[in-house]
PDB file of N, CA and C in Angstrom:
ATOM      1  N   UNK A   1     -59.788 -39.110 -12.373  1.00  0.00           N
ATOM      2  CA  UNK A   1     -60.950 -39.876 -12.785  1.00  0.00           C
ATOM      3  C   UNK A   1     -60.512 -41.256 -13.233  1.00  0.00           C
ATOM      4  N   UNK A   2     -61.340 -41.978 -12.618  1.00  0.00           N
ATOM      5  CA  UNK A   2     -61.213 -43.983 -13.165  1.00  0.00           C
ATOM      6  C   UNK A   2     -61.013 -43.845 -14.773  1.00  0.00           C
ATOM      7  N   UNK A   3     -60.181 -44.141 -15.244  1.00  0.00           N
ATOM      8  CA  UNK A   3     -59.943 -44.950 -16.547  1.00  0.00           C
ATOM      9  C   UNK A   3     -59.720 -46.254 -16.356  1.00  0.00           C
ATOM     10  N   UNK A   4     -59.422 -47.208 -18.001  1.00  0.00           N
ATOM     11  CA  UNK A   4     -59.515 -48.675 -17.934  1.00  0.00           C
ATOM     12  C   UNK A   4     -58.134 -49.097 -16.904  1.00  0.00           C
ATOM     13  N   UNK A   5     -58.571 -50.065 -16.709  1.00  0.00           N
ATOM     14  CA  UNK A   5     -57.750 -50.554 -15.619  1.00  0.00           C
ATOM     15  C   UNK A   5     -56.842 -50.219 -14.325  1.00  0.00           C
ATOM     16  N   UNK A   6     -58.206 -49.273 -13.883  1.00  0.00           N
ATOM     17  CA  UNK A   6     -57.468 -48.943 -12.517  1.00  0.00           C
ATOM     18  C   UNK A   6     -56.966 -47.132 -12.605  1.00  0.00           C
ATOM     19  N   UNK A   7     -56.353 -47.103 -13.739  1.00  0.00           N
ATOM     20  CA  UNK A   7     -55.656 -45.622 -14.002  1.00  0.00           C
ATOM     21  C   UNK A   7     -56.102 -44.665 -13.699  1.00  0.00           C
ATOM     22  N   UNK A   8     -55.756 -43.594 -13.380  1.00  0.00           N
ATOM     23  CA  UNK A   8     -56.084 -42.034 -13.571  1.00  0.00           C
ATOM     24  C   UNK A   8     -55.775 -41.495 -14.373  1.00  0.00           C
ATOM     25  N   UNK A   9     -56.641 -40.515 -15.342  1.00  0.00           N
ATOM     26  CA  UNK A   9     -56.348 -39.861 -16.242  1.00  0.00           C
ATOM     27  C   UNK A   9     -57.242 -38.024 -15.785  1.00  0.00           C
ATOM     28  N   UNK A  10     -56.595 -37.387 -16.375  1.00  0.00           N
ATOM     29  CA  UNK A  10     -56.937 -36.049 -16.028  1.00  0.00           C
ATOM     30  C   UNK A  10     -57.923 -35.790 -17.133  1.00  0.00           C
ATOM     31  N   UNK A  11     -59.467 -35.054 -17.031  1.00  0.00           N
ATOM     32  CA  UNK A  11     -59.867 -33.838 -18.005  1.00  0.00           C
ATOM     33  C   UNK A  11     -59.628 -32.890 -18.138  1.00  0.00           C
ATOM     34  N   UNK A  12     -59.285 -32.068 -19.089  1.00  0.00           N
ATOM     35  CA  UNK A  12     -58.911 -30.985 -19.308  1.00  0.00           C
ATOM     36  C   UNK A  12     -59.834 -30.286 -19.872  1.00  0.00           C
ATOM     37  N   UNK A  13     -60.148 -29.159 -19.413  1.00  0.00           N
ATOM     38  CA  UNK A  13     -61.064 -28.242 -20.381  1.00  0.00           C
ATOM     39  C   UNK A  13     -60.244 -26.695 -20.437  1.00  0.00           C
ATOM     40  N   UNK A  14     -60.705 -26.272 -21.429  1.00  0.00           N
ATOM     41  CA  UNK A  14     -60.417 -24.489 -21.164  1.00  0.00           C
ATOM     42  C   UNK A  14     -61.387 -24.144 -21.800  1.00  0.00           C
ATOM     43  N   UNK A  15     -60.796 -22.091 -22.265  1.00  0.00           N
ATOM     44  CA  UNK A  15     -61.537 -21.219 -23.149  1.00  0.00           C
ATOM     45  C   UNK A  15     -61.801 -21.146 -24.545  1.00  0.00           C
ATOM     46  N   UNK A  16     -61.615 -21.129 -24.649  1.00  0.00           N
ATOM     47  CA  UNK A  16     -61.547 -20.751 -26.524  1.00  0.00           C
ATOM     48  C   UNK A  16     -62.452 -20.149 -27.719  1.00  0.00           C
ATOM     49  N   UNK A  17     -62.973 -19.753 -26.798  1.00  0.00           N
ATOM     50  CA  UNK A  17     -63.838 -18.414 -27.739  1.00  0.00           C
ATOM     51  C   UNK A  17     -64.052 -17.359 -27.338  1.00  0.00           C
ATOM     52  N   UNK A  18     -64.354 -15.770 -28.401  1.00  0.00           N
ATOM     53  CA  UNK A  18     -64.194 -14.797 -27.577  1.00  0.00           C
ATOM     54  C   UNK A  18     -63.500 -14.239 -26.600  1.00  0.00           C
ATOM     55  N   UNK A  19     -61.902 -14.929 -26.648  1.00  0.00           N
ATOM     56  CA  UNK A  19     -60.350 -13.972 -25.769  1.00  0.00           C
ATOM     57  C   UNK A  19     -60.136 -13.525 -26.588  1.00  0.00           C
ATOM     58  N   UNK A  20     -59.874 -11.873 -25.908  1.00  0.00           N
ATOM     59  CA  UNK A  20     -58.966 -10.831 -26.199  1.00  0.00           C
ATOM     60  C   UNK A  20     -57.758 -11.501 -26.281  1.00  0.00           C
ATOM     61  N   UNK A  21     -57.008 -10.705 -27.609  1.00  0.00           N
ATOM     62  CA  UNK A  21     -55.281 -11.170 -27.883  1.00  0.00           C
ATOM     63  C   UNK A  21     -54.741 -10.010 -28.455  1.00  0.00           C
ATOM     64  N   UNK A  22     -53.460  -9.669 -28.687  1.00  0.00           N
ATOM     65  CA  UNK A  22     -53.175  -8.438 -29.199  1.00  0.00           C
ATOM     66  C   UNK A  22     -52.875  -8.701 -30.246  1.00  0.00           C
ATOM     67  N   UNK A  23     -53.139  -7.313 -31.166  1.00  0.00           N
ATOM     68  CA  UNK A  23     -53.172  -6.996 -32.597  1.00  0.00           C
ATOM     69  C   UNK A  23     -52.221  -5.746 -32.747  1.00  0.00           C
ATOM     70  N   UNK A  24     -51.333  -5.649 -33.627  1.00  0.00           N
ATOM     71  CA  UNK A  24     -50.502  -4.866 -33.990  1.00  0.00           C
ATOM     72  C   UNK A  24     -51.358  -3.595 -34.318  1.00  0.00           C
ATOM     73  N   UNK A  25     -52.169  -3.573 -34.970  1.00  0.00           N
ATOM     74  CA  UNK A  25     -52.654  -2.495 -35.932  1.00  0.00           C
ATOM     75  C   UNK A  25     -53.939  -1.900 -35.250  1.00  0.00           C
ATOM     76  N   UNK A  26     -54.659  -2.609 -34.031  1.00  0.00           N
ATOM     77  CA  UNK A  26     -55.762  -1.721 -33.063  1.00  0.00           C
ATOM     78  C   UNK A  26     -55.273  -2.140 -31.540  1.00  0.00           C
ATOM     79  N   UNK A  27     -54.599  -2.740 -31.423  1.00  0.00           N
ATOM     80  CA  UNK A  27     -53.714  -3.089 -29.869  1.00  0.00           C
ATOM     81  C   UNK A  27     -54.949  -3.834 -29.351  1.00  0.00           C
ATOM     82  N   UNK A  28     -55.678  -4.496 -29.943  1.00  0.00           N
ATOM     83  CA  UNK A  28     -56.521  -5.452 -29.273  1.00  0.00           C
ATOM     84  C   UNK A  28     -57.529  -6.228 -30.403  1.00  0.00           C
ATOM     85  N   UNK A  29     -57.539  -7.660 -30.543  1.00  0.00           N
ATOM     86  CA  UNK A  29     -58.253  -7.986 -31.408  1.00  0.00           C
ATOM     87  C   UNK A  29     -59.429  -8.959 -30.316  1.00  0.00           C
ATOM     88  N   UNK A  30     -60.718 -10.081 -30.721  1.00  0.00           N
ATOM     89  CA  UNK A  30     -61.174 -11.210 -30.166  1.00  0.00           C
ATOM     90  C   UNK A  30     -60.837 -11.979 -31.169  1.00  0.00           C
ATOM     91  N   UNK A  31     -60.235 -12.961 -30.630  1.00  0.00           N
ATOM     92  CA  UNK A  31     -59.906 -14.729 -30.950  1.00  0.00           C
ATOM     93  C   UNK A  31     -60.830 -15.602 -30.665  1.00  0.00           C
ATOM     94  N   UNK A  32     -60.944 -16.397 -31.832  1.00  0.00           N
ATOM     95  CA  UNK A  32     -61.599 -17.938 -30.987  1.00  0.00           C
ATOM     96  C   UNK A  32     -60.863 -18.879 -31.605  1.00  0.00           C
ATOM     97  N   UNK A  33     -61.047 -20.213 -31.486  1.00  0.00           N
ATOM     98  CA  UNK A  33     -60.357 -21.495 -31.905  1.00  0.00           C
ATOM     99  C   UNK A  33     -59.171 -22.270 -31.270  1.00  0.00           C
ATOM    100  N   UNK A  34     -59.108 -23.243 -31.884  1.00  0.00           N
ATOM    101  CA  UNK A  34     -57.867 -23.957 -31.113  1.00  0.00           C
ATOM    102  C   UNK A  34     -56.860 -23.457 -31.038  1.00  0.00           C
ATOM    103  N   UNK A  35     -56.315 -22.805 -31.493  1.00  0.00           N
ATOM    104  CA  UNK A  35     -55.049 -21.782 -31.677  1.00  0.00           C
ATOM    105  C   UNK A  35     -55.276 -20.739 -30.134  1.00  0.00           C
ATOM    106  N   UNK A  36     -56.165 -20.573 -29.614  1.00  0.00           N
ATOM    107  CA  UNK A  36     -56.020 -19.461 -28.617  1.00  0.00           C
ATOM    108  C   UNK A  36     -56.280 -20.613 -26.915  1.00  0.00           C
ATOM    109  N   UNK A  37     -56.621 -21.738 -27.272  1.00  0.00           N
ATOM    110  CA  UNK A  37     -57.273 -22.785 -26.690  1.00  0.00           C
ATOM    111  C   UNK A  37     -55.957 -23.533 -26.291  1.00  0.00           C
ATOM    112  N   UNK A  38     -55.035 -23.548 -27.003  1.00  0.00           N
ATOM    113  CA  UNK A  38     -54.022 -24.901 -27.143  1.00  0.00           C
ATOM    114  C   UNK A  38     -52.890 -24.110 -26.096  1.00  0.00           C
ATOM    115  N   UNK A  39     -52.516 -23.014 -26.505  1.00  0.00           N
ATOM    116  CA  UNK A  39     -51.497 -22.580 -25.103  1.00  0.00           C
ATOM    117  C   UNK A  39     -51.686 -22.838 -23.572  1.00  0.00           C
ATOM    118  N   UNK A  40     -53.176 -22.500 -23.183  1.00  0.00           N
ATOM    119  CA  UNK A  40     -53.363 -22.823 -22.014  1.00  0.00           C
ATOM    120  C   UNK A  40     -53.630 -24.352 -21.593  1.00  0.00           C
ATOM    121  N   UNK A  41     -54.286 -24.626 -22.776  1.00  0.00           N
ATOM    122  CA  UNK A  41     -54.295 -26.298 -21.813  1.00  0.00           C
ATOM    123  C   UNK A  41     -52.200 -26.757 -21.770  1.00  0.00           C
ATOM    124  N   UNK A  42     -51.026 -26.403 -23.116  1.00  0.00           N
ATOM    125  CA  UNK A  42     -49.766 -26.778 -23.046  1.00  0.00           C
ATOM    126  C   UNK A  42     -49.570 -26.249 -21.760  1.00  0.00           C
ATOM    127  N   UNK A  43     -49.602 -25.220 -21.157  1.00  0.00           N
ATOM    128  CA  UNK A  43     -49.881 -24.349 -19.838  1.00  0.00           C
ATOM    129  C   UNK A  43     -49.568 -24.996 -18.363  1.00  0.00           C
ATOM    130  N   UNK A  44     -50.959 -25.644 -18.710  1.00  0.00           N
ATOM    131  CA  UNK A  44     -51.637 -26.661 -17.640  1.00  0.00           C
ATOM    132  C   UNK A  44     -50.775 -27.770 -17.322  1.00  0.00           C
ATOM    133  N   UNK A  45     -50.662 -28.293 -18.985  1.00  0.00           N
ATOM    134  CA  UNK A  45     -50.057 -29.935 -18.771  1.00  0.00           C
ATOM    135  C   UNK A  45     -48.682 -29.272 -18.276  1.00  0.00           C
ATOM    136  N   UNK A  46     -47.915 -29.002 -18.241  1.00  0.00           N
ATOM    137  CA  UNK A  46     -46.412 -28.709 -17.687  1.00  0.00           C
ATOM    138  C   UNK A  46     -46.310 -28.591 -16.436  1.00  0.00           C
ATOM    139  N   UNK A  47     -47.930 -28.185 -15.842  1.00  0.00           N
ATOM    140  CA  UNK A  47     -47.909 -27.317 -14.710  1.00  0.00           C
ATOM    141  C   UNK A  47     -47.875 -28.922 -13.262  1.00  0.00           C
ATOM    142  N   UNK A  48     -48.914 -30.003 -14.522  1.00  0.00           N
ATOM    143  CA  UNK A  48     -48.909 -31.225 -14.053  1.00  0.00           C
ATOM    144  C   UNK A  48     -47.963 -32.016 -13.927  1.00  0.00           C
ATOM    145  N   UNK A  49     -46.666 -31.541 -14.774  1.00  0.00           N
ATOM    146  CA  UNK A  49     -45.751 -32.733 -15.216  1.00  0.00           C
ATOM    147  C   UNK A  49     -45.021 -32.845 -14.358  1.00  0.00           C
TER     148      UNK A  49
END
């Protein structure tokens, strides 16, 4: 996508509410927030780099 002067810059979106993650004590909890959000977009960007 056009950014200032000519550039490309990427959007990024993901999930982040309501993923399943594992829990020690019921082997399955739901997550939301940036914390479950931030691995996959770090994920992504590497995948770009």
């Amino acid at each position: 996508l056009p950014a200032g002067y000519g550039r490309m810059k990427p959007d990024l979106v993901t999930y982040g509410s309501l993923v399943r993650g594992s829990n020690l004590v019921s082997g399955c909890k739901v997550l939301s927030g940036t914390s479950v959000a931030s691995p996959v977009v770090a994920g992504a960007v590497a995948l770009l780099a």
